[in-house]
N, C-alpha and C. Protein backbone atom coordinates (compact mmCIF):
# COMPACT_ATOMS: atom_id res chain seq x y z
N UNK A 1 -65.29 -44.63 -64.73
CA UNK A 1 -63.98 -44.40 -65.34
C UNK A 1 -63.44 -43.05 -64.89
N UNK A 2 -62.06 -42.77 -64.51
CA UNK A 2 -61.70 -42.32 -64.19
C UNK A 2 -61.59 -40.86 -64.94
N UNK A 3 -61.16 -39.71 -64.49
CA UNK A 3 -61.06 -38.65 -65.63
C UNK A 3 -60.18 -37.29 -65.00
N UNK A 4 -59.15 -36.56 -65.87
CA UNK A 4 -58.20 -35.86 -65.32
C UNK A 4 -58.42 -34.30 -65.84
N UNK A 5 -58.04 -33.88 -64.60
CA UNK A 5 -58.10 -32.62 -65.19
C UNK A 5 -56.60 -32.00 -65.20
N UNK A 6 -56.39 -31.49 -65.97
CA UNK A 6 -54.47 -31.08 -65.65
C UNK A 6 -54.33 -29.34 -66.12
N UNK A 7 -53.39 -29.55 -65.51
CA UNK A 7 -52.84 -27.74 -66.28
C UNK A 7 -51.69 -27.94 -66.60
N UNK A 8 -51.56 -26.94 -67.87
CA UNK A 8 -49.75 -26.93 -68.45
C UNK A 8 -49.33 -25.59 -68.36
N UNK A 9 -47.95 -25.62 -68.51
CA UNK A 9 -47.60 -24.03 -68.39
C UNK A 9 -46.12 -23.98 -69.79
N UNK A 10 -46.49 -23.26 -70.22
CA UNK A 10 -45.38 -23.02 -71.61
C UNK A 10 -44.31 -22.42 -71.20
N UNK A 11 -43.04 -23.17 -71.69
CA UNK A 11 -41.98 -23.39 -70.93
C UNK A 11 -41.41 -22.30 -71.70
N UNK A 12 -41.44 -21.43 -72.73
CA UNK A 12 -41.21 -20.10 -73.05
C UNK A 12 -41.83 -19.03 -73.43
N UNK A 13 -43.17 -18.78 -72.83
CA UNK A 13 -43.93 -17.68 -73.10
C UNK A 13 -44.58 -18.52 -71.55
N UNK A 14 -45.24 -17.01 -70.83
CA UNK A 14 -45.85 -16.99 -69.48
C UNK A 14 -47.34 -17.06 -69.88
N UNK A 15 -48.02 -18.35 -69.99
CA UNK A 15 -48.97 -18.89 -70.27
C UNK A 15 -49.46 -20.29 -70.41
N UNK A 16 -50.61 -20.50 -69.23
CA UNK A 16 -51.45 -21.79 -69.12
C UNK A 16 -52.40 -21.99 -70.15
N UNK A 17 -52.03 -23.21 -70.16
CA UNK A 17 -53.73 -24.09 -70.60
C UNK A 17 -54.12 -24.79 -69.30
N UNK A 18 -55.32 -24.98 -69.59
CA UNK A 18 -56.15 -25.96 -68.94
C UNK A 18 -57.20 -26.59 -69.40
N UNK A 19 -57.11 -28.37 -69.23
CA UNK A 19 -58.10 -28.98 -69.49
C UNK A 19 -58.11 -30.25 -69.29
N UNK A 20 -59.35 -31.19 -69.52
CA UNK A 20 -59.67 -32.32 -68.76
C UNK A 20 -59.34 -34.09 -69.85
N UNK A 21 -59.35 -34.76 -69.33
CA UNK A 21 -59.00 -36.19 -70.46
C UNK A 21 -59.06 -37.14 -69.74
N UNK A 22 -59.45 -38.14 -70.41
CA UNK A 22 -59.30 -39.53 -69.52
C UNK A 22 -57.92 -40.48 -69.85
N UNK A 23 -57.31 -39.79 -70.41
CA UNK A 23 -56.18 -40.44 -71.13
C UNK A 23 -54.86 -39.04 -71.23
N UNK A 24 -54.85 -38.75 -69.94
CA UNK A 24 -53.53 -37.13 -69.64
C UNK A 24 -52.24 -37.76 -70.35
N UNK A 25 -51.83 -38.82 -70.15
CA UNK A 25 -50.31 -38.85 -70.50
C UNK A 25 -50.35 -38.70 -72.54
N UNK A 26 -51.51 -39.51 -73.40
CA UNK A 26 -51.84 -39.00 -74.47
C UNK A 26 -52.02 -37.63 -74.98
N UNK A 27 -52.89 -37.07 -74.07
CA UNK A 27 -53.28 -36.02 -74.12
C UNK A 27 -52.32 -34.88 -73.71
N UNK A 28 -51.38 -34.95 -73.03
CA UNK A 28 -49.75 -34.50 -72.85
C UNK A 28 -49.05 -34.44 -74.32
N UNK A 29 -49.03 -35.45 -75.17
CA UNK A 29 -47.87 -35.87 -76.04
C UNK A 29 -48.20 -34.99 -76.92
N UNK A 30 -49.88 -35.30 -77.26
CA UNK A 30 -50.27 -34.50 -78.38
C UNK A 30 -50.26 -32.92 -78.21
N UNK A 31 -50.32 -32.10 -77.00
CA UNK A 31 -49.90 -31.14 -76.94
C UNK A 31 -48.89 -30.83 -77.28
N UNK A 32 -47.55 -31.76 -77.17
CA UNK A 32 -46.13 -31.49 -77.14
C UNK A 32 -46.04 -31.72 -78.43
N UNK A 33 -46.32 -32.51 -79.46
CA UNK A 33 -46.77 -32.71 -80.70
C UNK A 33 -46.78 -31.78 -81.79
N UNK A 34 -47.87 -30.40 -81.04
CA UNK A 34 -48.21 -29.69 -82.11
C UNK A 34 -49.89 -30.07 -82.37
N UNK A 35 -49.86 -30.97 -82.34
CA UNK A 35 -51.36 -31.23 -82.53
C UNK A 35 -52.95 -31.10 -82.37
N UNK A 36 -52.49 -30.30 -81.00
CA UNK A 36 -53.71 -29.10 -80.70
C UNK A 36 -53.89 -28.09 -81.12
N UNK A 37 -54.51 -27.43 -81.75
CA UNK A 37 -54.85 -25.80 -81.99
C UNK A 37 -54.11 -24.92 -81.17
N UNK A 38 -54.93 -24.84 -80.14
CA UNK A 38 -54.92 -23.81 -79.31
C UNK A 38 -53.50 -24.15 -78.17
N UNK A 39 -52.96 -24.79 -78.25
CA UNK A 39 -51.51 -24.98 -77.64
C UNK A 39 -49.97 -25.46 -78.45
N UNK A 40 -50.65 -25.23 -79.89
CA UNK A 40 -49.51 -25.37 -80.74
C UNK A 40 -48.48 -24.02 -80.68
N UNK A 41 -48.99 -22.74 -80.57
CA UNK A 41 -48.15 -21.99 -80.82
C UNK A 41 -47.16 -21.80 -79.60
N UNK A 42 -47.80 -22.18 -78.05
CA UNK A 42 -46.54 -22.01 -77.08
C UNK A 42 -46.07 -23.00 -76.62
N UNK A 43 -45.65 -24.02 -77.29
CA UNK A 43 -44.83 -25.29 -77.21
C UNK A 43 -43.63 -24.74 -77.12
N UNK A 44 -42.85 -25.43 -76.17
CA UNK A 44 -42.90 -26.94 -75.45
C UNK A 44 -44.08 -26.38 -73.79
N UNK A 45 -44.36 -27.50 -73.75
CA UNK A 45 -45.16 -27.54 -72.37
C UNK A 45 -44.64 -28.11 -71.38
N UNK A 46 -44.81 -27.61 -69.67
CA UNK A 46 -44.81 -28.63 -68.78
C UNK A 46 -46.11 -29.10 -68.12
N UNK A 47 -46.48 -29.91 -67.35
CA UNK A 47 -47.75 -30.35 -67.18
C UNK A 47 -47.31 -30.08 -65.00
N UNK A 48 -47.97 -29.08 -64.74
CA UNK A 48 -47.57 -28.47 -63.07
C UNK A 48 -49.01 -29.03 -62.30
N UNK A 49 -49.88 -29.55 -63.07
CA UNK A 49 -50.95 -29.80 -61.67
C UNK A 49 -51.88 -31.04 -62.97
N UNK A 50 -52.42 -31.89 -62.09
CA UNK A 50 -52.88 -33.52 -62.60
C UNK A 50 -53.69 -34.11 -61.67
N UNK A 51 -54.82 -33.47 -61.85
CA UNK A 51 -55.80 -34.07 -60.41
C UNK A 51 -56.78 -35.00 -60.74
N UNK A 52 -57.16 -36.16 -60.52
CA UNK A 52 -57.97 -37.21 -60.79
C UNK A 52 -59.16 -37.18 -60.14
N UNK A 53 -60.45 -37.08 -60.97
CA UNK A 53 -61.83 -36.93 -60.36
C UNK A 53 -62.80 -38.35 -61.09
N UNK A 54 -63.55 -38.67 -60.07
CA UNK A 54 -64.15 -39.94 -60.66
C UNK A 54 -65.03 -40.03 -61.83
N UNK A 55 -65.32 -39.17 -62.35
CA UNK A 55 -65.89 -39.59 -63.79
C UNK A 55 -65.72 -37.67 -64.73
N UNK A 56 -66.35 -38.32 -66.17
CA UNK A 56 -66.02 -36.72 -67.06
C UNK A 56 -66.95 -35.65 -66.22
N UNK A 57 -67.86 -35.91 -65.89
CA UNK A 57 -68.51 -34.51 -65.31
C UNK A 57 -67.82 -34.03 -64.22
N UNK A 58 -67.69 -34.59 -63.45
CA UNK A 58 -67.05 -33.78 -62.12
C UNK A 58 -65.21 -33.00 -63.00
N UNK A 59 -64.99 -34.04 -63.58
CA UNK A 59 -63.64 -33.25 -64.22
C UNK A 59 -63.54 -31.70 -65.24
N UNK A 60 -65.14 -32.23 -65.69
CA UNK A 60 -65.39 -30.92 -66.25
C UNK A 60 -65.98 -29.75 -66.02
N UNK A 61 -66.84 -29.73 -64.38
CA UNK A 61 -67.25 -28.82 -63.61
C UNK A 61 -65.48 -28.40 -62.87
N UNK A 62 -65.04 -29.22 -62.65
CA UNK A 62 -63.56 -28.54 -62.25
C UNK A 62 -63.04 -27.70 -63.19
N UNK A 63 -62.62 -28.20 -64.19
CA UNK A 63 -62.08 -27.94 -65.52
C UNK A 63 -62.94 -26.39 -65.68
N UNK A 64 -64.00 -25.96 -65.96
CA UNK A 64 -64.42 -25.25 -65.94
C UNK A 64 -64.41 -23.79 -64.41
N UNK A 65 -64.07 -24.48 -63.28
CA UNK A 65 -64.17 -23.77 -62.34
C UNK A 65 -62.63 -23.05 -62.23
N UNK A 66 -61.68 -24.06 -62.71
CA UNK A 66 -60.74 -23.49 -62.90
C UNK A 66 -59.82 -22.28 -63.72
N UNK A 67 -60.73 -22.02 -64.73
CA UNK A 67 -60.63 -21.13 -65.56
C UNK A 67 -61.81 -20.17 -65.37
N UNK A 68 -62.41 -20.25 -64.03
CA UNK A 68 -63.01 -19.03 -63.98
C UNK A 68 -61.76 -18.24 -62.86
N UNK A 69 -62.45 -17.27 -62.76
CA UNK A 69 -61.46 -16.19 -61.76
C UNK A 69 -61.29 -16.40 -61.02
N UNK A 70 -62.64 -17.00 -59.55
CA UNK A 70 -62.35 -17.30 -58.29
C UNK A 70 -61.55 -19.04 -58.35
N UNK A 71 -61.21 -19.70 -59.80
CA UNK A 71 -60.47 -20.69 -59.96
C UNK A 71 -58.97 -20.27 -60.03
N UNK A 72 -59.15 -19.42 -60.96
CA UNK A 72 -57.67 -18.98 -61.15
C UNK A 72 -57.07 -18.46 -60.17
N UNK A 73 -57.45 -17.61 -59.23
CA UNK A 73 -57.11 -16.95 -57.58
C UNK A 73 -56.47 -18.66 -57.56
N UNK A 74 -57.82 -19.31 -57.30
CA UNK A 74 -57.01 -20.73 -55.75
C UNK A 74 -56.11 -21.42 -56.46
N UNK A 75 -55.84 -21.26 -58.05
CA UNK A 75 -54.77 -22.06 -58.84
C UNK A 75 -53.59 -21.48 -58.71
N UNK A 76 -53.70 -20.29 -58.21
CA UNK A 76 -52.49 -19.33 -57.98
C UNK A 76 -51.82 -20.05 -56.44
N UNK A 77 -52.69 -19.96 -55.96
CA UNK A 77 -52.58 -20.60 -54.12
C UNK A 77 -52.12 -22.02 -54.21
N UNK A 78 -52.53 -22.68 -55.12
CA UNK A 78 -52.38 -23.95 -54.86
C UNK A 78 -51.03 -24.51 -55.58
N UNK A 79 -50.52 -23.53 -56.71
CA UNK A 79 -49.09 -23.79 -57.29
C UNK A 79 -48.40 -22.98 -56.54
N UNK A 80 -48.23 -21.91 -55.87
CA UNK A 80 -47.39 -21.50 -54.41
C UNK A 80 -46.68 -22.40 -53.65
């Protein structure tokens, strides 16, 4: 089964989330929602990167690589 990793960026304060789901377009709404914790307060969101990896682990060794530093550098490069 398939599994996503995405990033959002808050469409009025200069700040990402990032994280992984097998179900992104759900997992989109409920951000936009309110319904997450940790992304309720900088709503509204856009969703700028949506990459599909073949199962939850590999999405979550991404997911994780991406929010390290030498992730965040090539996330910088790769939304350029």
């Amino acid at each position: 089964m398939s599994c996503y990793v995405y990033v959002l960026h808050s469409v009025n304060f200069d700040r990402r989330y990032i994280g992984s789901s097998a179900e992104p377009d759900t997992r989109f709404a409920a951000h936009q929602a309110g319904k997450v914790r940790s992304t309720k307060a900088w709503r509204p969101w856009k969703r700028i990167l949506l990459e599909e990896h073949p199962n939850r682990s590999v999405a979550e060794k991404r997911e994780r690589y991406l929010k390290s530093g030498s992730g965040r550098r090539e996330l910088e490069q790769l939304l350029k």
